[in-house]
N, C-alpha and C. Protein backbone atom coordinates (compact mmCIF):
# COMPACT_ATOMS: atom_id res chain seq x y z
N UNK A 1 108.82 50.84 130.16
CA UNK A 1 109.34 52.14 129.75
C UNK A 1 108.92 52.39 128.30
N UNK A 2 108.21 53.40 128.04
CA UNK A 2 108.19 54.11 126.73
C UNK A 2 109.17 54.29 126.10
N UNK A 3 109.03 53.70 124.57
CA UNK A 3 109.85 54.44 123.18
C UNK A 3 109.90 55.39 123.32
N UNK A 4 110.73 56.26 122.86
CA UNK A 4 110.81 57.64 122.27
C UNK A 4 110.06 57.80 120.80
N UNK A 5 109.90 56.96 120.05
CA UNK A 5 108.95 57.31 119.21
C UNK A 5 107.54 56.96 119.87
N UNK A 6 106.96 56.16 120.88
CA UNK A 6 105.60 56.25 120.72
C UNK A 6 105.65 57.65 122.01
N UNK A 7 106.62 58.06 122.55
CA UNK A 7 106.29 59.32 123.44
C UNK A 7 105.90 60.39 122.03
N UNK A 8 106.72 60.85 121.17
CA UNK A 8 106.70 61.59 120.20
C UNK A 8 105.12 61.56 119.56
N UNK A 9 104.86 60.60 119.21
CA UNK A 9 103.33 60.22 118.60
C UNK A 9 102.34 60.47 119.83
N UNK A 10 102.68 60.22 120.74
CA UNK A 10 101.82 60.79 121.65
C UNK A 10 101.73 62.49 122.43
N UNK A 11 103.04 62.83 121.76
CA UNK A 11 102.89 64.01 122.04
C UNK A 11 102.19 65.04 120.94
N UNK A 12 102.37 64.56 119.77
CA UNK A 12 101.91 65.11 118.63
C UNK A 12 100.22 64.90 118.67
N UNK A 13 100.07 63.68 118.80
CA UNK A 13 98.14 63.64 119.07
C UNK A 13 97.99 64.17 120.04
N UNK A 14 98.59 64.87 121.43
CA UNK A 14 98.16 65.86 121.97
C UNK A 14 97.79 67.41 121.88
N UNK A 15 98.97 67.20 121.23
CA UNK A 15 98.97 68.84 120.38
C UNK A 15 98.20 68.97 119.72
N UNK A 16 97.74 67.78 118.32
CA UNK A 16 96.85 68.07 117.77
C UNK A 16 95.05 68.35 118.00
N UNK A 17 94.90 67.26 119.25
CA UNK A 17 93.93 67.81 119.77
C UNK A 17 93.76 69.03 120.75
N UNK A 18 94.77 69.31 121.24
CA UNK A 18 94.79 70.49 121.75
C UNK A 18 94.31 71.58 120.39
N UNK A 19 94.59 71.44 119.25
CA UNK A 19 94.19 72.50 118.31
C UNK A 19 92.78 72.04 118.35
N UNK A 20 92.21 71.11 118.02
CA UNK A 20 90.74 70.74 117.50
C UNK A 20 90.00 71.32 118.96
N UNK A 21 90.51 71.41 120.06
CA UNK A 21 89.79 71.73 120.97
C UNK A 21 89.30 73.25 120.67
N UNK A 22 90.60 73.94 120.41
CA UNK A 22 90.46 75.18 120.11
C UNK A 22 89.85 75.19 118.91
N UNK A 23 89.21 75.00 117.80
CA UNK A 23 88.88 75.13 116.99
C UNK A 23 87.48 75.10 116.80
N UNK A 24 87.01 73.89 117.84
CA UNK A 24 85.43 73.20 117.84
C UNK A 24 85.14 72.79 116.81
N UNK A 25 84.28 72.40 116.57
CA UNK A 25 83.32 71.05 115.99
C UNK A 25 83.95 71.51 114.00
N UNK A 26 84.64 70.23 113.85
CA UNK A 26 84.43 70.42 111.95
C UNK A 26 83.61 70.66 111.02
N UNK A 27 83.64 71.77 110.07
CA UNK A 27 82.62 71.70 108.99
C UNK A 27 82.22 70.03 108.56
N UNK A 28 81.05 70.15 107.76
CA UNK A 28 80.92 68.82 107.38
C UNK A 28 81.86 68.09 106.08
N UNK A 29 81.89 66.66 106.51
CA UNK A 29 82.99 66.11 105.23
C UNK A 29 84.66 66.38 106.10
N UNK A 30 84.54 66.84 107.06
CA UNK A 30 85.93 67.34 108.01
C UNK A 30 86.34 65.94 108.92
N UNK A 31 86.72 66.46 109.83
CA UNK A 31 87.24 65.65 110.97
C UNK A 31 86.14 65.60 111.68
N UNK A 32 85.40 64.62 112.39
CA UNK A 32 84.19 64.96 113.49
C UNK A 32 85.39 64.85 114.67
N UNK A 33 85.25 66.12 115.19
CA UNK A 33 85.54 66.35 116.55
C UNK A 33 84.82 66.42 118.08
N UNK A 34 83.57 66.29 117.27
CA UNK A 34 82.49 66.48 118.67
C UNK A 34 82.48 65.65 119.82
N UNK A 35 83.12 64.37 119.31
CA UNK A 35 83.62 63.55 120.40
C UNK A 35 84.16 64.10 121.40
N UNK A 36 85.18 64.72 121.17
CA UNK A 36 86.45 65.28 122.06
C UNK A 36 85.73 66.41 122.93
N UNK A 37 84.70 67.27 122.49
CA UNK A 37 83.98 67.86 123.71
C UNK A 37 83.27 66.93 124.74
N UNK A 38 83.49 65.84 124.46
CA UNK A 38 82.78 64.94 126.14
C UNK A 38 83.96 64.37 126.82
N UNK A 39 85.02 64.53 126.09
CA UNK A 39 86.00 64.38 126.87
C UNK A 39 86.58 62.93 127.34
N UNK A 40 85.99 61.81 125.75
CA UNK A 40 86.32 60.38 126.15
C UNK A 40 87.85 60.03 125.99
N UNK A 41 88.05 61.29 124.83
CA UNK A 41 89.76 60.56 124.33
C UNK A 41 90.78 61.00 125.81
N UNK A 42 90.21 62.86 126.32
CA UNK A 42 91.26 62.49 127.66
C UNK A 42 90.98 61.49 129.20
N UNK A 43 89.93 60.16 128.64
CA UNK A 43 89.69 59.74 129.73
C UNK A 43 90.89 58.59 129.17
N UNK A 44 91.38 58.63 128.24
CA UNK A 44 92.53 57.23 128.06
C UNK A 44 93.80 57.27 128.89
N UNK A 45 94.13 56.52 129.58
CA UNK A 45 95.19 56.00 129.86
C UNK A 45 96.44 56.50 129.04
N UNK A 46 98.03 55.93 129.36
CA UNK A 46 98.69 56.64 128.54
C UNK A 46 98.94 55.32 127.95
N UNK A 47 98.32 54.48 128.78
CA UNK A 47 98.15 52.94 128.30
C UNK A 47 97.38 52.71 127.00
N UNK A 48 96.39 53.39 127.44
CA UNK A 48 95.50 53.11 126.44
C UNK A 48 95.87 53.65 125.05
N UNK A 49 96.46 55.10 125.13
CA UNK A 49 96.51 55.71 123.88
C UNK A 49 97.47 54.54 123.53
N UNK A 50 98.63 54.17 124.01
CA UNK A 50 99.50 53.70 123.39
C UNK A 50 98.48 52.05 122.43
N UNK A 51 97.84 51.64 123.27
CA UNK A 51 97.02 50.59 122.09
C UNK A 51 96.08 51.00 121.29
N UNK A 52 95.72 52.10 121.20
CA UNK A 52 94.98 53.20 120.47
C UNK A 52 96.27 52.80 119.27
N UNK A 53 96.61 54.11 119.56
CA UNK A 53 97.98 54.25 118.43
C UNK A 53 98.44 52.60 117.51
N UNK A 54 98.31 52.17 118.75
CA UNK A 54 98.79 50.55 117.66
C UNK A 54 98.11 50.29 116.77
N UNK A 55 96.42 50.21 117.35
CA UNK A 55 95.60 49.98 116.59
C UNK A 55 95.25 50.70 115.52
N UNK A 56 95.39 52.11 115.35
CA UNK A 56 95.63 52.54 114.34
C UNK A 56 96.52 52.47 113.26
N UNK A 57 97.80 52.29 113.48
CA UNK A 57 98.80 51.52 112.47
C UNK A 57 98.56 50.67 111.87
N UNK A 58 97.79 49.23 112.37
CA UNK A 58 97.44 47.89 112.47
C UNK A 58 96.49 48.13 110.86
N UNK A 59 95.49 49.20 111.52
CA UNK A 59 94.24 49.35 110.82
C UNK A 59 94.24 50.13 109.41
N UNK A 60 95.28 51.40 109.73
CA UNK A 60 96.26 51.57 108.01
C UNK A 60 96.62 50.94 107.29
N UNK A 61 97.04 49.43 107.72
CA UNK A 61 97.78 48.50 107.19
C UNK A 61 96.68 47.50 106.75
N UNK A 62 95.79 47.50 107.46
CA UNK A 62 93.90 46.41 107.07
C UNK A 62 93.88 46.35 105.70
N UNK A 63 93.26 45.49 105.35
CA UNK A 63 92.36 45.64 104.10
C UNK A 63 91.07 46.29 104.56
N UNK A 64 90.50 47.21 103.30
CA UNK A 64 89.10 47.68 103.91
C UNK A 64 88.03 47.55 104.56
N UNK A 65 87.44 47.58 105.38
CA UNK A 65 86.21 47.44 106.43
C UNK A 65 86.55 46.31 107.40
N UNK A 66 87.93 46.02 107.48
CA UNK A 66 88.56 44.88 108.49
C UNK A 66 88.76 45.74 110.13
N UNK A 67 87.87 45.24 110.85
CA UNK A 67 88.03 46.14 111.80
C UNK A 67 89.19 45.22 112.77
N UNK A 68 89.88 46.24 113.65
CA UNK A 68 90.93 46.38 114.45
C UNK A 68 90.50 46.47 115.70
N UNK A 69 91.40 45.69 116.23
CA UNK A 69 89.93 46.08 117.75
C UNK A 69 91.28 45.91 118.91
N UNK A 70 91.38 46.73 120.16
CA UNK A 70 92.17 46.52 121.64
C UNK A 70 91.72 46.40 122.87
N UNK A 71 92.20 46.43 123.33
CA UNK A 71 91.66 46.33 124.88
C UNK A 71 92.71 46.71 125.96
N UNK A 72 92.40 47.61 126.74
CA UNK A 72 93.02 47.26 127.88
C UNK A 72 92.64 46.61 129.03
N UNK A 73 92.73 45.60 129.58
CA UNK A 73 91.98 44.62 130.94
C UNK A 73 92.28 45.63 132.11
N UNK A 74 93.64 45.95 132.43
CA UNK A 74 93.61 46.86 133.82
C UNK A 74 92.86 47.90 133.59
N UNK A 75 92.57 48.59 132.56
CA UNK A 75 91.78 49.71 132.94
C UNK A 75 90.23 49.72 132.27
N UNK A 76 90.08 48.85 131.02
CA UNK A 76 88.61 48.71 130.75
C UNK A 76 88.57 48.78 129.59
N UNK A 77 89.53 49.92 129.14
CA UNK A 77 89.50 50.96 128.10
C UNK A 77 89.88 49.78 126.68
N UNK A 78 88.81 49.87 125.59
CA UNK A 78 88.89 49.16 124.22
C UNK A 78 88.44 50.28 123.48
N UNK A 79 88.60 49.64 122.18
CA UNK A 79 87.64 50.26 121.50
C UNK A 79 88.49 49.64 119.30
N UNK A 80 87.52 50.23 118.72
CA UNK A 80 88.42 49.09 117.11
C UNK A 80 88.33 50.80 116.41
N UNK A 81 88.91 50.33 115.43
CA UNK A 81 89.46 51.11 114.44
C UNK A 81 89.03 49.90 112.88
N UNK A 82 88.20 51.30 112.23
CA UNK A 82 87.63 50.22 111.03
C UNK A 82 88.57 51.32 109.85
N UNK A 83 89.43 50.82 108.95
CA UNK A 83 89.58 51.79 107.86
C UNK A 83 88.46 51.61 107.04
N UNK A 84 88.78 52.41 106.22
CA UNK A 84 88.00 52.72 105.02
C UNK A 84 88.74 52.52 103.53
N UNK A 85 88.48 53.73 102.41
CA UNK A 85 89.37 53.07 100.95
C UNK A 85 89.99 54.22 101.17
N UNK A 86 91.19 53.97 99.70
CA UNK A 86 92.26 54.41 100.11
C UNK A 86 91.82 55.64 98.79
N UNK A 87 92.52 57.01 98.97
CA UNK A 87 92.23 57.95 97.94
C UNK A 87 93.35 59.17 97.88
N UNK A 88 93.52 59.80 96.98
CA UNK A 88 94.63 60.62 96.83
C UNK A 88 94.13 62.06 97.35
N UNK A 89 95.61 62.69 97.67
CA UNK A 89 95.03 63.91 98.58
C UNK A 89 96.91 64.85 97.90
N UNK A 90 96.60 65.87 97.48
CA UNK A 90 97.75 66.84 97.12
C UNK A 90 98.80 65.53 96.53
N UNK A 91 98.27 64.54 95.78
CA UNK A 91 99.54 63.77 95.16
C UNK A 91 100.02 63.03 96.11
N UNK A 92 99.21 62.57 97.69
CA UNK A 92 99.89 61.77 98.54
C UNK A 92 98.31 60.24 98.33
N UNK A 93 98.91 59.27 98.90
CA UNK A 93 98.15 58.38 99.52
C UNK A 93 97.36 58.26 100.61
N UNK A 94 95.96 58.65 100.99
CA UNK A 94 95.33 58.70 102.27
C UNK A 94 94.00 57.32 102.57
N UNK A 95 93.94 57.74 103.88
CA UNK A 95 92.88 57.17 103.88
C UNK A 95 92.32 57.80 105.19
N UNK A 96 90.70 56.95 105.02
CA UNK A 96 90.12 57.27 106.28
C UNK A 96 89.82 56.15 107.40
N UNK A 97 89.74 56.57 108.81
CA UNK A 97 89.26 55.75 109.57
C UNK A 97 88.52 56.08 110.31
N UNK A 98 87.66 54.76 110.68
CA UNK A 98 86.42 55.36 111.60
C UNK A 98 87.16 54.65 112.78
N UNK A 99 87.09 55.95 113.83
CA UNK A 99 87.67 55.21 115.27
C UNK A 99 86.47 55.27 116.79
N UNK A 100 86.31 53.77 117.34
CA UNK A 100 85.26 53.93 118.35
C UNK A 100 85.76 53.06 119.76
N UNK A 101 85.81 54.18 120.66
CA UNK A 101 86.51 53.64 121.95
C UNK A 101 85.62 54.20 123.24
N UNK A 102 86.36 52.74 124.10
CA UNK A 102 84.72 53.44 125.66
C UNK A 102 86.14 52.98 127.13
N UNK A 103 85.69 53.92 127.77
CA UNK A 103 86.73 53.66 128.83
C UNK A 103 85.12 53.12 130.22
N UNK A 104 85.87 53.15 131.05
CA UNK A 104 84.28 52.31 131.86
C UNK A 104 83.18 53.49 132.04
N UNK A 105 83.60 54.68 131.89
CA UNK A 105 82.88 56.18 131.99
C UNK A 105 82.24 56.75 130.83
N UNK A 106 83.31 56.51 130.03
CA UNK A 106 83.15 57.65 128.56
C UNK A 106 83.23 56.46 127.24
N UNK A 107 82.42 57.40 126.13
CA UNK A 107 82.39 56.23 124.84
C UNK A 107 82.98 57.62 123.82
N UNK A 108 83.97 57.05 122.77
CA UNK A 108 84.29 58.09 121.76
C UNK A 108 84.07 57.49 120.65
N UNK A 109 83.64 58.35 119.75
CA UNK A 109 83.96 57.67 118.13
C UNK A 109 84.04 59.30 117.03
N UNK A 110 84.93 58.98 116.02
CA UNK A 110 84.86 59.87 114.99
C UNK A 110 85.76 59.39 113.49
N UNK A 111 85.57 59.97 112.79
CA UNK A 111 86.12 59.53 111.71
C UNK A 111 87.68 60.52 111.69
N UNK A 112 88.52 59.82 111.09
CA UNK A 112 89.67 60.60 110.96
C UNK A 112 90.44 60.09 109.56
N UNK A 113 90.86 61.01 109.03
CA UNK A 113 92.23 61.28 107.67
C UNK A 113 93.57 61.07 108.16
N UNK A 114 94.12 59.92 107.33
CA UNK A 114 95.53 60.54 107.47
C UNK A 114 95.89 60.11 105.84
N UNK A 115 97.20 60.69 105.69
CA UNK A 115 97.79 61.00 104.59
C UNK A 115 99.53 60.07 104.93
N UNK A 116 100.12 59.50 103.71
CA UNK A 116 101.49 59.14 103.72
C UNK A 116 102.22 60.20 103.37
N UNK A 117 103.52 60.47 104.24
CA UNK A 117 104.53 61.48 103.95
C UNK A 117 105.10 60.93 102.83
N UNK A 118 106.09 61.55 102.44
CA UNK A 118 106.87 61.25 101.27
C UNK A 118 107.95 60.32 101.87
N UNK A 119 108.42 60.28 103.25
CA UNK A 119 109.34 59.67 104.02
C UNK A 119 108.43 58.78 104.49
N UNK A 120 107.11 57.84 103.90
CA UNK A 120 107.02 56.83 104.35
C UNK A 120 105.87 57.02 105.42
N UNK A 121 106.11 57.24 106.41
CA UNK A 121 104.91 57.12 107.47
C UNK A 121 103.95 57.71 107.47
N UNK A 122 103.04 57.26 108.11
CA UNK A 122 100.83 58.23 108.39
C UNK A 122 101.07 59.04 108.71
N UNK A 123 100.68 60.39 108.40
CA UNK A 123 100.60 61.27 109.28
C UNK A 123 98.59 61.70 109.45
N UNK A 124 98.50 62.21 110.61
CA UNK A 124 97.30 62.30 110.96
C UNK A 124 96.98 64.18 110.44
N UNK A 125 95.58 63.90 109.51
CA UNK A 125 95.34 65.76 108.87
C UNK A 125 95.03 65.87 109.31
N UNK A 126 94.98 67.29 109.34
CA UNK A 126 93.75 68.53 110.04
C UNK A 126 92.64 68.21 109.27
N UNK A 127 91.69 69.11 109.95
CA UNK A 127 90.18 69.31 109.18
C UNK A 127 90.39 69.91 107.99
């Protein structure tokens, strides 16, 4: 049975790609979204996102260029999460990560931002 916080986080990275869908491809220096037009991230599992998601926490928490890596065995689906350095954004703490995942069909990768709230946790930016 699912947390209620990793349902929440998973509902929010839906939404949010639901916007990037609508939006299409990032200026450069943005979010690369072009991934998400082949359609690898909705080939994940809800399994998978959920070790997605871990691995991203995991990989916020890395020291730099320490890559993060998951797997799921029942369904195929891996893929690592490398951060990057850490840099200031509107007076918060951010960073970037490069994320690269393959389900037995589809391969994704893109770089992504997130930023610390003032209450502590990642939150994932827009472009």
């Amino acid at each position: 049975m699912q947390s209620t916080s990793l349902r929440r986080r998973l509902a929010a990275v839906a939404s949010f790609l639901a916007v990037l869908f609508v939006l299409g491809p990032a200026p450069a220096g943005a979010v690369n979204t072009l991934f998400l037009h082949d359609s690898a991230l909705s080939a994940l599992s809800e399994a998978d996102m959920g070790l997605l998601l871990d691995a991203i926490d995991r990989g916020l928490a890395a020291p730099e260029g320490e890559s993060v890596s998951w797997e799921n065995p029942k369904t195929g689906a891996k893929g690592t999460v490398e951060p990057g350095t850490f840099y200031e954004r509107d007076g918060r703490s951010c960073r970037h990560l490069k994320l690269e995942f393959s389900t037995k069909t589809q391969r994704g990768a893109g770089q992504w931002s997130y930023c610390r709230r003032a209450d502590g946790p990642w939150e994932l930016m827009p472009p």
